[in-house]
Protein backbone atom coordinates (compact mmCIF):
# COMPACT_ATOMS: atom_id res chain seq x y z
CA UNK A 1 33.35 25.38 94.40
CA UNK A 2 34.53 23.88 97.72
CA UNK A 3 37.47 22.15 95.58
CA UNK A 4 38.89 25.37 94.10
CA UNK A 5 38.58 27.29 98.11
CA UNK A 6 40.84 23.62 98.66
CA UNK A 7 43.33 24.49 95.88
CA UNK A 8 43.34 28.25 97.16
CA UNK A 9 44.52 27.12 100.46
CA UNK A 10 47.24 24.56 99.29
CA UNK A 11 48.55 27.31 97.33
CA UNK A 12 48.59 29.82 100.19
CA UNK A 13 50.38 27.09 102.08
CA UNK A 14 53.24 26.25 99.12
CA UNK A 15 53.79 30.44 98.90
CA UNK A 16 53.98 30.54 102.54
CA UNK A 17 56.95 27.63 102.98
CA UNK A 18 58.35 29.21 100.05
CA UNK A 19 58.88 32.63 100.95
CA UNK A 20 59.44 32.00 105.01
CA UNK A 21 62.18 29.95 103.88
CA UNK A 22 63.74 31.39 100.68
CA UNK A 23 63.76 35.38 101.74
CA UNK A 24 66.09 34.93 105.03
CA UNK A 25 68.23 32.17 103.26
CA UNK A 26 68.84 34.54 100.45
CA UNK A 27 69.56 37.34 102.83
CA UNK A 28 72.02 35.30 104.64
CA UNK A 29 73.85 34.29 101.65
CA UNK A 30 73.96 38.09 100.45
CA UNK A 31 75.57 38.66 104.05
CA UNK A 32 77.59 36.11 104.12
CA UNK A 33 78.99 37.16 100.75
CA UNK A 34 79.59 40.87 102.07
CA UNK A 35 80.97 40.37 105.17
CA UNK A 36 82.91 36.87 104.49
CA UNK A 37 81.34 35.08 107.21
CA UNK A 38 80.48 31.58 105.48
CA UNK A 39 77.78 29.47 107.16
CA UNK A 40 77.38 31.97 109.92
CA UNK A 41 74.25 33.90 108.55
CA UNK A 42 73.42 31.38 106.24
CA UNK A 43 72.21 29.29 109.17
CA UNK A 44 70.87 32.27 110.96
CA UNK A 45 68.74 32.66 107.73
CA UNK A 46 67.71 28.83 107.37
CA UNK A 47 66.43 29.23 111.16
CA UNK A 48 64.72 31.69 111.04
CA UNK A 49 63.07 30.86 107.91
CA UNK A 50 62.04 27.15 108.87
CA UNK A 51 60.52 29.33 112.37
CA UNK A 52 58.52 31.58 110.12
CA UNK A 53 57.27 28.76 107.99
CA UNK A 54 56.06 26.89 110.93
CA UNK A 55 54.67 29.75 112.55
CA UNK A 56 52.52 30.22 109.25
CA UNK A 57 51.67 26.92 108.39
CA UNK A 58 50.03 26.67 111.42
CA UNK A 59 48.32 29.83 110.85
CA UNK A 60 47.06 29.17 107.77
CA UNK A 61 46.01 25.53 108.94
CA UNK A 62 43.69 26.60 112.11
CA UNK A 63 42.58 29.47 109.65
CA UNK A 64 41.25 26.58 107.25
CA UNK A 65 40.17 24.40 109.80
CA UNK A 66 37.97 27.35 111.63
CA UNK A 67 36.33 28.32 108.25
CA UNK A 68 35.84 24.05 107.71
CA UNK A 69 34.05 23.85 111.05
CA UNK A 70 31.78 26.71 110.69
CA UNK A 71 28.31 25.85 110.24
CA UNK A 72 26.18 27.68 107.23
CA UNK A 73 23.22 28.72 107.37
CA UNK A 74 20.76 27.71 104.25
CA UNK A 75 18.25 30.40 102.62
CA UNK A 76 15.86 29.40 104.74
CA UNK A 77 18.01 30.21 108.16
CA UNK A 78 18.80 26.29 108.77
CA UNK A 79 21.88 25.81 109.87
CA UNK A 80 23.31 23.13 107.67
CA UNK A 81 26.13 20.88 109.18
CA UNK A 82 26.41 18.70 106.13
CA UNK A 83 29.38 19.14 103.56
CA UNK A 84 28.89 20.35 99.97
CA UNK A 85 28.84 16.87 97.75
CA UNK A 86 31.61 17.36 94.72
């Protein structure tokens, strides 16, 4: 179970780069296109878009590490420190 909450995050990450990135650079092509302004908010986009991806990489990464760090509490209200064994 832990592996699949472990593919569920490296997914979340790959969507998160992918989006941040792609949606700006797409909108500054479409602007460039209209208002015939080549590279200028093509690199506006790219910016932006490598900020955004940062910013949520290392949202998503403190999110994963808090909820790795937590310690559970067994049935009979132990709290267990050890990892689950694959």
């Amino acid at each position: 179970m832990k592996n699949l909450s472990r593919l569920g995050m490296m997914l979340q990450l790959g969507w998160t780069v992918a989006l941040a990135v792609l949606v700006p650079l797409g909108l500054g092509l479409w602007l460039d296109s209209r208002f015939s302004t080549s590279p200028l908010f093509i690199l506006i986009g790219a910016m932006l878009g490598i900020i955004t991806a940062t910013v949520g990489v290392v949202r998503v990464t403190v999110r994963a590490m808090d909820e790795l760090s937590e310690p559970r509490q067994t049935p009979t209200g132990k709290v267990d420190r050890k990892e689950d064994e694959a």
